[in-house]
Structure formats: structure tokens, C-alpha cells
Protein backbone atom coordinates (compact mmCIF):
# COMPACT_ATOMS: atom_id res chain seq x y z
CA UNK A 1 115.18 75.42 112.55
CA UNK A 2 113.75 78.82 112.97
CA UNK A 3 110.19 77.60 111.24
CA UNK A 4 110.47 74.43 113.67
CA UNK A 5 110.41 76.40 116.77
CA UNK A 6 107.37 78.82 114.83
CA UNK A 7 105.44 75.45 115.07
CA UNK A 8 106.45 74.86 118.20
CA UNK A 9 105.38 77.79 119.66
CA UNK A 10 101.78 77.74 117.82
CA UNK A 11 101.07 74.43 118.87
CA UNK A 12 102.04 75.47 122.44
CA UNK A 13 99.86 78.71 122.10
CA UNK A 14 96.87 76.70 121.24
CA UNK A 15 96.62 74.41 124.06
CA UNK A 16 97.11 77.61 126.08
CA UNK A 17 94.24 78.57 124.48
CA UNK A 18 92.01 75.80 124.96
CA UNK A 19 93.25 75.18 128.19
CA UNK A 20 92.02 79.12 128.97
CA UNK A 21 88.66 78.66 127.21
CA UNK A 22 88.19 75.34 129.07
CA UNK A 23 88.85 76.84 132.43
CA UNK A 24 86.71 80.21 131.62
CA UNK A 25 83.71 77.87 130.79
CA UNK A 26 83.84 76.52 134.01
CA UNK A 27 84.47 79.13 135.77
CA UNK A 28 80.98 81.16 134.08
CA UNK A 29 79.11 78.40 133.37
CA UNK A 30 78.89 75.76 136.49
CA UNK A 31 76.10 74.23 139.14
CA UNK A 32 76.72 77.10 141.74
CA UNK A 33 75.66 79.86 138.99
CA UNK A 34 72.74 78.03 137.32
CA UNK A 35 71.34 76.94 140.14
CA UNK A 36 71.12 80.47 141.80
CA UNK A 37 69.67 81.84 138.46
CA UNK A 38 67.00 78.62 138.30
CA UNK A 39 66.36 79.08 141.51
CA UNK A 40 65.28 83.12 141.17
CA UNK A 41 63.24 82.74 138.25
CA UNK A 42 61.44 79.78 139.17
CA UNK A 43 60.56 81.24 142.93
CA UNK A 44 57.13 81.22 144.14
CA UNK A 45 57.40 85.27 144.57
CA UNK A 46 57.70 85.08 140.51
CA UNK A 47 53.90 83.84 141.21
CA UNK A 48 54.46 81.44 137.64
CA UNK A 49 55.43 84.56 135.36
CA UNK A 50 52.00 84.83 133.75
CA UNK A 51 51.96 87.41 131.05
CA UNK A 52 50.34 90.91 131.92
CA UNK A 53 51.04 89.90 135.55
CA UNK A 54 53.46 91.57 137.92
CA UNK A 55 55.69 88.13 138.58
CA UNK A 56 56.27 88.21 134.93
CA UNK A 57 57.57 91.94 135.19
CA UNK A 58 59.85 90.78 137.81
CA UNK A 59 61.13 88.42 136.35
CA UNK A 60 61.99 90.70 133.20
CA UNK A 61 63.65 93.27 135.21
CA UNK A 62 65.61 90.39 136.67
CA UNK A 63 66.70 89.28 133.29
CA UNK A 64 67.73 92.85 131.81
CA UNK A 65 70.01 93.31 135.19
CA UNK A 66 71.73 89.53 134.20
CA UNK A 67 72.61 91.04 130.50
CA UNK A 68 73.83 94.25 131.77
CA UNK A 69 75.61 92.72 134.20
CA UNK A 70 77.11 90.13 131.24
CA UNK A 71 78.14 93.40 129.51
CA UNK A 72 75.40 92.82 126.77
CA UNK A 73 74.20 95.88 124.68
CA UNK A 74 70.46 96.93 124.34
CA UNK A 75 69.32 95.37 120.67
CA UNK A 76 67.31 98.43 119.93
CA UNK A 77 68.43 101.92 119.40
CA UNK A 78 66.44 103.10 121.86
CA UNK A 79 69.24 101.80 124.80
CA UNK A 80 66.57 99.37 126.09
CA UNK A 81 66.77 95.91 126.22
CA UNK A 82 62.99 95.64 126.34
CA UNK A 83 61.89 95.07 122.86
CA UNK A 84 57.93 96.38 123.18
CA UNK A 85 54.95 95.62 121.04
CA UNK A 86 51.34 95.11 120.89
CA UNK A 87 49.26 92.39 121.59
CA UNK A 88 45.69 93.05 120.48
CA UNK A 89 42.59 91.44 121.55
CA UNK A 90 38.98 92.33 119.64
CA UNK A 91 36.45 93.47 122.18
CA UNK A 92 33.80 94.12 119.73
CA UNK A 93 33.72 93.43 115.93
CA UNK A 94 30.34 94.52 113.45
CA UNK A 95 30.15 92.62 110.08
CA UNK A 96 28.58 93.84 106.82
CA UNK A 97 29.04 91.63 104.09
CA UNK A 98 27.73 91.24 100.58
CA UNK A 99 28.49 88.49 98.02
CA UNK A 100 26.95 89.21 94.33
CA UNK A 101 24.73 91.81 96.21
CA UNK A 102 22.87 89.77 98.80
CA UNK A 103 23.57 89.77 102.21
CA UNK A 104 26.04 88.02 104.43
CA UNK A 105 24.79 86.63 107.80
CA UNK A 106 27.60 88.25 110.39
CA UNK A 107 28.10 84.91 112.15
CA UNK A 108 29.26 84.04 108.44
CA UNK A 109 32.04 86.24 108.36
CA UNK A 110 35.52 86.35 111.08
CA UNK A 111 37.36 89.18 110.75
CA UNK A 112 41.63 89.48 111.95
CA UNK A 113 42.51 92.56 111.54
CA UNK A 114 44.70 95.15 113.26
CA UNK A 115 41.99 98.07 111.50
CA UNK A 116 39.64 99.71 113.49
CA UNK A 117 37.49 100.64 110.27
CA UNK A 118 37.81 98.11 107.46
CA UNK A 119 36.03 98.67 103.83
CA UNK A 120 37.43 95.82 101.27
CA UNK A 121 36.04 94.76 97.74
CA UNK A 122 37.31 92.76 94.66
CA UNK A 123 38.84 96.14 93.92
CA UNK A 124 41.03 96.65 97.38
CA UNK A 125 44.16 94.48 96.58
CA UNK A 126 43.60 91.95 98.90
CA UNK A 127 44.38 88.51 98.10
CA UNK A 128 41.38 86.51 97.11
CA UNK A 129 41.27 82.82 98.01
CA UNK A 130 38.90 79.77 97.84
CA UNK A 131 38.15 77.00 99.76
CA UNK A 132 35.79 74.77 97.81
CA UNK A 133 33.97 71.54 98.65
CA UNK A 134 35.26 68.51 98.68
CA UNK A 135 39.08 69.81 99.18
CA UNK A 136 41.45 69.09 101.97
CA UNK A 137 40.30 72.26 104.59
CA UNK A 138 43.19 72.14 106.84
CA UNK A 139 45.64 71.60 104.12
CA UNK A 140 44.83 75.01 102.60
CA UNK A 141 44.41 77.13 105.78
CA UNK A 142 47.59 75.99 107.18
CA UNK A 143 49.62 77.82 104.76
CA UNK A 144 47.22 80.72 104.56
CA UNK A 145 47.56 81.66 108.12
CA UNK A 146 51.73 81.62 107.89
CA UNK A 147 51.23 84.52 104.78
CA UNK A 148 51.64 88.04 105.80
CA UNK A 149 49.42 89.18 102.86
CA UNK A 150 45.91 90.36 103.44
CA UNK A 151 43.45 87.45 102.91
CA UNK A 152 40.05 87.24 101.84
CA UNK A 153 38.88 83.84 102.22
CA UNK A 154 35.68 82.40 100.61
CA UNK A 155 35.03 79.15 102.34
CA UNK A 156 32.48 76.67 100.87
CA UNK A 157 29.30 75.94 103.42
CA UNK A 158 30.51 72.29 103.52
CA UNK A 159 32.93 72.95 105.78
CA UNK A 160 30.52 75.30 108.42
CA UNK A 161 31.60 72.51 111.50
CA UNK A 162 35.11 73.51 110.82
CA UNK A 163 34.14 77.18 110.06
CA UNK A 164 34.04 78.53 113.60
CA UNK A 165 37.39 76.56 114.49
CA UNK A 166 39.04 79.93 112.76
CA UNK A 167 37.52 82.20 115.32
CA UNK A 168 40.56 80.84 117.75
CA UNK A 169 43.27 82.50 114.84
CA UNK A 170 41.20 85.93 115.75
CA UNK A 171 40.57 85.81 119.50
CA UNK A 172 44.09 87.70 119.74
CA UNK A 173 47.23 88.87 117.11
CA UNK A 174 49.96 91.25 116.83
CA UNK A 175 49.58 94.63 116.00
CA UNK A 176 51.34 94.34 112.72
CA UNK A 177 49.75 91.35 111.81
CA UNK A 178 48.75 90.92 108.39
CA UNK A 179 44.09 91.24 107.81
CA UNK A 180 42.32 88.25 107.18
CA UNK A 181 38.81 87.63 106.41
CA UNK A 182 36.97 84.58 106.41
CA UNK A 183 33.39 84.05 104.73
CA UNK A 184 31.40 81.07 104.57
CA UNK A 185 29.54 81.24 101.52
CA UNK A 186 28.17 78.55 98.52
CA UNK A 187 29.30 81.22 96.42
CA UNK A 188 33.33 80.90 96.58
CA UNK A 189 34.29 82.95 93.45
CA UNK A 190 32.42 85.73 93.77
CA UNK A 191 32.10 88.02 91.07
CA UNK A 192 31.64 90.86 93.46
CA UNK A 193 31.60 91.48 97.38
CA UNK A 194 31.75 94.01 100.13
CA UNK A 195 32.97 93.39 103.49
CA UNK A 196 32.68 96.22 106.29
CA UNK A 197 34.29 95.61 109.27
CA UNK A 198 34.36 97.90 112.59
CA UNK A 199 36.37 97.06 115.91
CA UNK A 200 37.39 98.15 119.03
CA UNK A 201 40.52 96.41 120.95
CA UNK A 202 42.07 95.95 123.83
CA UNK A 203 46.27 96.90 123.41
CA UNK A 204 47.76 94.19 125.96
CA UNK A 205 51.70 95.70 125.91
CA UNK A 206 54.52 92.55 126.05
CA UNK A 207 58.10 92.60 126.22
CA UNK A 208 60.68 90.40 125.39
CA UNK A 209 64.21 91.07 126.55
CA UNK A 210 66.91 91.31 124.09
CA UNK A 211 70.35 91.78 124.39
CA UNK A 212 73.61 91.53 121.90
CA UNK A 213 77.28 91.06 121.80
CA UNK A 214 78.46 93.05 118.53
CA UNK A 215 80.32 90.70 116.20
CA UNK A 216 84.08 91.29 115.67
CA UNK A 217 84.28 90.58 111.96
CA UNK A 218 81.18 89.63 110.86
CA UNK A 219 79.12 92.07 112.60
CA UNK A 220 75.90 92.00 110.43
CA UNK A 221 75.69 87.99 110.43
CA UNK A 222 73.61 86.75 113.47
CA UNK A 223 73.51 83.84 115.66
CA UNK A 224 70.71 83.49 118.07
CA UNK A 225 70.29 81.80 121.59
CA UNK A 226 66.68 82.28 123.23
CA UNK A 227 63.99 80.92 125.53
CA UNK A 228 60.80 81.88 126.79
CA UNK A 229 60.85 83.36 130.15
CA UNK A 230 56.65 83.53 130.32
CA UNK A 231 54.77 80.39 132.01
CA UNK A 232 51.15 79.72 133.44
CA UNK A 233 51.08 81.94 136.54
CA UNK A 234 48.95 80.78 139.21
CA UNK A 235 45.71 78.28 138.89
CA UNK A 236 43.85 75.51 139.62
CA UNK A 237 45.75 74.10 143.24
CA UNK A 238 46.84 70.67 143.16
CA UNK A 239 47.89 69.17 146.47
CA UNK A 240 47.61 72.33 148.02
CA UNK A 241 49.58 74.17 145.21
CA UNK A 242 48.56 77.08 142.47
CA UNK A 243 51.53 78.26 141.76
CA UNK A 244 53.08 77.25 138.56
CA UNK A 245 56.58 77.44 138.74
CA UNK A 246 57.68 76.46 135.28
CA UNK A 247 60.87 75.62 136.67
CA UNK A 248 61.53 73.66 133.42
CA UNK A 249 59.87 75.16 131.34
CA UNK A 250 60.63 77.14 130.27
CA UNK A 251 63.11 78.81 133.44
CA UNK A 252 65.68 76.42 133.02
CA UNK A 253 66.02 77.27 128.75
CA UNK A 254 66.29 81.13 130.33
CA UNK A 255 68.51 80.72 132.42
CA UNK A 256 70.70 78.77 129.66
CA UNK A 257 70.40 82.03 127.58
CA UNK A 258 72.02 84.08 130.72
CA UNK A 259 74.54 81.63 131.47
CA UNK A 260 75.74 81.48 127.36
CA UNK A 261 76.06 85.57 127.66
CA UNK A 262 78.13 85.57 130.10
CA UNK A 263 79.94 83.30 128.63
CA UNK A 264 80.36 84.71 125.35
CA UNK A 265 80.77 88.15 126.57
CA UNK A 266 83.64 86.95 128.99
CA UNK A 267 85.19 84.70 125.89
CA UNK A 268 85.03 88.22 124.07
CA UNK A 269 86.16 86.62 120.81
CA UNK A 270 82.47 86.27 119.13
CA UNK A 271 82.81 86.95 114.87
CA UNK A 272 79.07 87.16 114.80
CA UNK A 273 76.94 88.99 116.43
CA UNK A 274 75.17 87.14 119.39
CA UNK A 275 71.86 87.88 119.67
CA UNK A 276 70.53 86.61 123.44
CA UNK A 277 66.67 86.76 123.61
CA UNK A 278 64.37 85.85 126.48
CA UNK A 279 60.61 85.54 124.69
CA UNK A 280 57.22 86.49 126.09
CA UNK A 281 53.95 85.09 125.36
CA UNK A 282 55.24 81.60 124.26
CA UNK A 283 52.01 79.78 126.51
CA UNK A 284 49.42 81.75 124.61
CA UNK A 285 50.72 81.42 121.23
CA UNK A 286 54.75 82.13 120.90
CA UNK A 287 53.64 85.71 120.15
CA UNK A 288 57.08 86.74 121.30
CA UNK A 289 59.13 84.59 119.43
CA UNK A 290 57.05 85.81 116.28
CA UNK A 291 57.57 89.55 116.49
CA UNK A 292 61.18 89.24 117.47
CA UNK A 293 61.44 87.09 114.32
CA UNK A 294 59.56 90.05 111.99
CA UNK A 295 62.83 92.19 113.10
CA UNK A 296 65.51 90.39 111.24
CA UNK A 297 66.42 90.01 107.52
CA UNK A 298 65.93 86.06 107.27
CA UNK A 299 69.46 85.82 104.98
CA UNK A 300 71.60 87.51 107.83
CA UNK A 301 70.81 84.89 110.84
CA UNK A 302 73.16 82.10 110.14
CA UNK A 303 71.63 80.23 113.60
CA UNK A 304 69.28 79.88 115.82
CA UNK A 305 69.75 77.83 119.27
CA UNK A 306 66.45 78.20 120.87
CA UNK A 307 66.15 76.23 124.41
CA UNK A 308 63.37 75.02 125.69
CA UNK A 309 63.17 72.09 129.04
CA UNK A 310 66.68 71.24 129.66
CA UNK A 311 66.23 70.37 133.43
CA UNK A 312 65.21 66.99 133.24
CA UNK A 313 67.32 64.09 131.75
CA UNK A 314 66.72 62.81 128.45
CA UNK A 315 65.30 59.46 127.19
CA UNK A 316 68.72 58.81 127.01
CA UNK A 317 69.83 59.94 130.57
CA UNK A 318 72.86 61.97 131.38
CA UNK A 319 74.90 63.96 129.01
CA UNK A 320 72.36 64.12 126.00
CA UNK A 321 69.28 66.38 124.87
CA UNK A 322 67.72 66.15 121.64
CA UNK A 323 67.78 69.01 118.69
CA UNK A 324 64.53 69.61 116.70
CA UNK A 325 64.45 69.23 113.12
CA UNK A 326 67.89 67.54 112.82
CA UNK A 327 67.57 66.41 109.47
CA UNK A 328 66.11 70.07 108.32
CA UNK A 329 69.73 71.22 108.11
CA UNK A 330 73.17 70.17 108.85
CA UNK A 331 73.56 72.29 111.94
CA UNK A 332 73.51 69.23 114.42
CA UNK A 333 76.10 67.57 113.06
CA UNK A 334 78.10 70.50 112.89
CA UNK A 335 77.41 70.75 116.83
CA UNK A 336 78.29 67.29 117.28
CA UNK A 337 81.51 67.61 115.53
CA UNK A 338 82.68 70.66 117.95
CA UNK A 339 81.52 68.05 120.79
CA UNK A 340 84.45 64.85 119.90
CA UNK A 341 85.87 63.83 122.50
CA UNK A 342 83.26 65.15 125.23
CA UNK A 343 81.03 62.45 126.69
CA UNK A 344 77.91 64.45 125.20
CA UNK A 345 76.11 63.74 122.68
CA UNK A 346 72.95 65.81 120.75
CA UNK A 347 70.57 63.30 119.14
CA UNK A 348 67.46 63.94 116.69
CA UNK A 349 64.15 64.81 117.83
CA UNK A 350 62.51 61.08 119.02
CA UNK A 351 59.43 62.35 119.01
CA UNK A 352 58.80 63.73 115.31
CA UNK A 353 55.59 62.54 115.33
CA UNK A 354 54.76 65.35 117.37
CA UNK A 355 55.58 68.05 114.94
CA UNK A 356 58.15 69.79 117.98
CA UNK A 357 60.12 71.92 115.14
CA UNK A 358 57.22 74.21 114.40
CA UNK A 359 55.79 73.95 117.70
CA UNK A 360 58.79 75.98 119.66
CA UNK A 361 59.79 79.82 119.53
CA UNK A 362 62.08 78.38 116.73
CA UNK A 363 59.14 77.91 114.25
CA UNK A 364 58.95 81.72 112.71
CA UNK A 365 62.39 81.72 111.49
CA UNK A 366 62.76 78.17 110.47
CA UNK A 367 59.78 78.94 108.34
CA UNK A 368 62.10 81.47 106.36
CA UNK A 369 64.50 79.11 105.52
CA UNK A 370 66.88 79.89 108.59
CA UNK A 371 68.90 77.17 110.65
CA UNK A 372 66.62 77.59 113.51
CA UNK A 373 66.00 74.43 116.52
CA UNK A 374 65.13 74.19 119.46
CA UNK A 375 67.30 71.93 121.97
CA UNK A 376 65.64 70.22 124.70
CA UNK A 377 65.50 66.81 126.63
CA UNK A 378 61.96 66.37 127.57
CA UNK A 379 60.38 63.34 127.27
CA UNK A 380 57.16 64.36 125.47
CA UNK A 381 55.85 61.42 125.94
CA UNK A 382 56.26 61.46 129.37
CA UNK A 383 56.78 64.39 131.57
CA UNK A 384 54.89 64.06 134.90
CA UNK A 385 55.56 67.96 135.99
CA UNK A 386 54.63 69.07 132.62
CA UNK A 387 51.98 72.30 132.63
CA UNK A 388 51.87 71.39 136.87
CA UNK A 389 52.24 73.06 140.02
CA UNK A 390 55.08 70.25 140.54
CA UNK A 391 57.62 71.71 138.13
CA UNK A 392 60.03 73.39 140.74
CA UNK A 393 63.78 73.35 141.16
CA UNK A 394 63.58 70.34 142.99
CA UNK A 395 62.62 68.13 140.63
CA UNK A 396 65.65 68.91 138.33
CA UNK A 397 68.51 68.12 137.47
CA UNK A 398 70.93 70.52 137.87
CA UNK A 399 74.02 69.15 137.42
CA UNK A 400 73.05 67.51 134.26
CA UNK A 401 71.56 70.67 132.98
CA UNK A 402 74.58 72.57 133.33
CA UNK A 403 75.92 70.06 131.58
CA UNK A 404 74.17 70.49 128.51
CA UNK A 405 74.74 73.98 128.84
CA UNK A 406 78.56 73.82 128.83
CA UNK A 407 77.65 71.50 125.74
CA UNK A 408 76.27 74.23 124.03
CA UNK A 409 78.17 76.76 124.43
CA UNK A 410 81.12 74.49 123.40
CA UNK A 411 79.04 72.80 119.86
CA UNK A 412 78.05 76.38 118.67
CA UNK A 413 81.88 77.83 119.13
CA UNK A 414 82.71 77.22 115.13
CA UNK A 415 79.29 79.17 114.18
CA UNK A 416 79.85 81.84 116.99
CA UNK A 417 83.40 82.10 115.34
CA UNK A 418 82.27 82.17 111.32
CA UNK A 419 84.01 79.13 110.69
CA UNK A 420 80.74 77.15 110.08
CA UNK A 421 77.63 78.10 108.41
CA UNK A 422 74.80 75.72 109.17
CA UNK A 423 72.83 74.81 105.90
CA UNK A 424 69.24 76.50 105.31
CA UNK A 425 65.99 74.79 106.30
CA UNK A 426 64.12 73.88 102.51
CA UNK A 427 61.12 76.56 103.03
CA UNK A 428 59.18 74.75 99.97
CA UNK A 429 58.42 71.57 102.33
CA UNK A 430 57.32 72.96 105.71
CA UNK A 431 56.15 69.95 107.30
């Protein structure tokens, strides 16, 4: 009799329990609260949150004051939740190159690298590559450019209209990126070469804002949610308008992140460590995303829930979005499952065609293997505020969006909790 009543009483503490988390989701997460937060970061006084721009500043400080507020703690040991680094930008680069002791033309020769002074050989360590005629160029740059060894690349003179295309991968990097050297040349395995290189930069300092919620038994095990808080600033008027709002994107994927720390940090329950990250520098080349990614052992984040455009409805209206890469690992269905019962549903990308999984602030850490997507319900094939003036509040949907919100915070609970470990992404097919 006694274990009867035992039962009894669990069963009866549980729906206490879910009845509690139920009515603390709605009381954090819901329209009145979203819409307030949308509506600040997406203002006109945010003047589009351009990078290097003051809107963009405010709109960080706004941010950091939401995570204190949630109760998050700085990520860095520093006790700020900026997380700094270096954006560099070449503003003048001299070539002297050599192959087999005759001379280089400089227009030959594109130089990446974070050195001021650069004197390389066959003798300096650097890994040698060649790119010879009649091969598949793109094919073989592609993975060159996601190595963080230093590259020497000899690329065959067939390819010189595709040569200068590479100049873009050196217009602007990270301070700790990784050197790489690209020569057109006839001769692409060079007994011997010299390649002196000597630069002066411009430092352009960016910021992400990072904030965490210490796990409670699994404190060195990560879980990631994140957006990009950046967008296009002001421009080109249309109808009058220049300023570009980014509303949607990517405001309403931020203002997911702050709603999910509140959230967590009121549920207070979180195994894991939560990791809440608002990225910089996503519109010039998800700079943020990749120098957050550089700070984390790969094996030790078990998720990533990256959120990019959830304002609009999806091609399959209310009460849906879409997940990147759902058949990279198991972590949809996993999200799914923690979602019977609810009216929402999380469907594979539509739109594969489009490559979206390495296109988003996801791609760094999916490329090491981790359970890393991005959720989002825009129709990429159709998107009329898209990269426009016209993306403001107004043309959202705000109800649905918190919506899909709720639905995350509710489809992650079993990996927030340990209970689930998504499966890893398979790193030796990227594509």
C-alpha cells in the first residue's frame, strides 16, 4: 500500500511539474515580451546595426543589459560579456616571389596573412599544395580555405580567369586566421621558391555578446542558442527609405536568443551549460560566428540551435519552421519527439538546393563534426523584404514567432537536461 501511494504521489508531483514549467514558459516567453524586444532592436534609431557603426553598438549594449538582466554570467574570465577580436583588412601588400629562381609577377601572387613581414620557402613548414590543369578548381580550393594550416598554393596558369576570384578570400580575415598564399605559375611543383610578403592593416575591433548559464551536472558539456544581431545599416532609399531594419533578419533570431535565457535562467534546472550568443559580422562573412566557434573544444558542444528569420511564416504557415541539415544528425527528430502532442511541427530544410547548412553562423561548428543547425522559416525562394528597407516589425508575425520560440525552448528541454545527445554531423562528407 505504502509503495502505491509512493506512485501516487510521483505521478502527482510530475504534472505539478509540467503544469509549473508550462505556466513559467508563458509567463517569460509570450507576444507582449517579444514584441517589445523586436521592436527595440529593429528601431530606426538602431540605424540597421551596420558593423563598425554606432546603431550596432547600441544595439550590443542593449543585448548585454537583456543577459544581465536574465541573470546570465559573462562567458569570458574577464567579467565581460563582450567577447572582442580583430577583424583585419590589408591596406597595402608588396610581393616578391621566385619559383626555380626567376621572378614572380606580383599580380601573380595573393597573399592572406595576419603577418606584417612574411619570408616563406620550401624550407618554412608551410603546407605545399597544387592546383594543376585540367582538375576540378573549385573542388580543391573549397576545402583548402576551411584548413587552418598555412597554405602555399601553386595554381596552374589555366585557371588565371578564376585566379583573381581568390583576392575576395583576402580583402578581409581574422586576426588568428591561418596564412595563405596563392601563386599562379606553369610551374606547380616547384623545386624551389621564395615568397616575401610585407603589409600594413587596418584592425576593425567586433564584438559578439556572449553570455552562459553554468550547467548543474554536466557543467563542461555545452549547448548553444545564437543569432546574429549585425544587419545592413543604412543605404540605397527605396520608397523614401534607407534604413535597413533587419527586423527579420536577423532581429527576430536575437531576440529568440534573449527570450530562451530568460527562460532557461528562470527554469534554473539546465544540466548543461547554456551558452547564449548574439554574433557580429554575419552580413560580411559570419566572421562572428567563426571566432566564437575557434573558442570551444568541438567534442564538448553536444548542440547547437542557431536562429536565423523566424518572423515570417513558413511554406507551411503557422506553427512550423524548418531545421537545416536535418538528415546531418538525428537532432531534429529528437526535437520533434519533445514536441508530441503540441500542434508544432519542425520540418527539413525545403530548400537544400541552396546549400543553407553551411551558409548560416551554424557552418564553423558543423564543420567539426558538432550537431550544429540553424532553425528558420524563410521562404528562400521567396522573401519580398529580404536584404530591404521593408523588413520592419510590421511585416511580421509575431504571434507565430513566439510560437516557434516556445517550440524551441520546449524541443531542446531533453538536450538542455543531458537526457539526449544529438548524433555528430559526418565531417568526411561536408557537402
Amino acid at each position: 500500500m505504502r509503495y502505491t501511494k509512493n506512485v501516487f504521489l510521483i505521478i502527482a508531483l510530475f504534472f505539478v511539474y509540467e503544469s509549473n514549467a508550462q505556466g513559467l514558459l508563458d509567463k517569460v516567453i509570450n507576444e507582449k515580451a517579444v514584441t517589445n524586444i523586436e521592436n527595440i532592436l529593429a528601431a530606426d534609431d538602431m540605424q540597421g546595426r551596420r558593423v563598425f557603426t554606432p546603431g550596432v553598438e547600441k544595439a550590443a549594449n542593449f543585448i548585454i543589459n537583456e543577459f544581465k538582466q536574465a541573470g546570465l554570467k559573462p562567458f569570458d574570465n574577464n567579467g565581460s560579456y563582450r567577447q572582442n577580436f580583430m577583424l583585419l583588412k590589408p591596406d597595402q601588400v608588396t610581393v616578391n616571389a621566385s619559383i626555380n629562381g626567376m621572378q614572380i609577377p606580383q599580380n601573380n601572387c595573393i597573399v592572406r596573412s595576419p603577418e606584417k613581414m612574411l619570408t616563406i620557402n620550401e624550407h618554412s613548414g608551410y603546407h605545399l599544395t597544387s592546383i594543376a590543369a585540367g582538375t576540378d578548381f573549385f573542388s580543391h580550393i573549397a576545402p583548402l580555405l576551411q584548413s587552418h594550416e598555412n597554405q602555399v598554393v601553386f595554381v596552374d596558369t589555366s585557371f588565371a580567369k578564376n585566379f583573381q576570384r581568390l583576392s575576395y578570400f583576402s580583402r578581409q580575415f581574422l586576426q588568428n586566421s591561418a596564412s595563405f598564399i596563392f601563386v599562379l605559375t606553369s610551374q606547380t611543383n616547384p623545386q624551389s621558391f621564395e615568397i616575401k610578403a610585407q603589409q600594413s592593416f587596418k584592425e576593425m575591433p567586433l564584438s559578439n555578446i556572449v553570455g552562459i548559464l553554468p550547467g548543474k551536472s554536466l557543467p563542461n558539456e555545452y549547448v548553444i542558442f545564437s543569432g546574429h544581431y549585425d544587419h545592413l545599416g543604412i543605404g540605397k532609399p527605396v520608397n523614401g527609405d534607407s534604413i535597413y531594419n533587419g527586423a527579420n533578419d536577423d532581429a527576430a533570431g536575437t531576440t529568440a536568443v534573449i527570450m530562451l535565457a530568460k527562460y532557461y535562467a528562470a527554469l534554473h534546472n539546465n544540466a548543461r551549460t547554456l551558452v547564449f550568443a548574439a554574433f557580429t559580422a554575419e552580413e560580411i562573412g559570419e566572421y562572428g560566428s567563426a571566432y566564437f566557434s575557434e573558442q570551444f573544444n568541438p567534442e564538448k558542444v553536444k548542440a547547437m540551435f542557431n536562429i536565423e528569420m523566424i518572423g515570417t511564416e513558413s511554406k507551411w504557415g503557422t506553427n512550423s519552421a524548418y531545421i537545416t541539415g536535418y538528415d546531418k544528425t538525428n537532432m531534429g527528430e529528437i526535437m520533434q519527439k519533445n514536441l508530441k502532442g503540441t500542434p508544432f511541427t519542425f520540418y527539413p530544410d525545403p530548400y537544400t538546393e541552396q546549400n543553407l547548412f553551411y551558409r548560416s553562423d551554424n557552418a564553423t561548428l558543423a564543420k567539426k563534426g558538432v550537431p550544429a543547425h540553424t532553425i528558420s522559416t524563410s521562404k528562400m525562394d521567396n522573401e519580398p523584404n529580404y536584404h530591404k528597407p521593408s523588413d520592419e516589425v510590421s511585416t511580421l508575425n509575431l504571434q507565430n514567432m513566439t510560437a516557434i520560440i516556445k517550440a524551441i525552448a520546449l524541443s531542446a528541454q531533453s538536450i538542455v537536461n543531458g537526457k539526449d545527445t544529438p548524433s555528430r554531423v559526418d565531417t568526411t562528407q561536408l557537402r
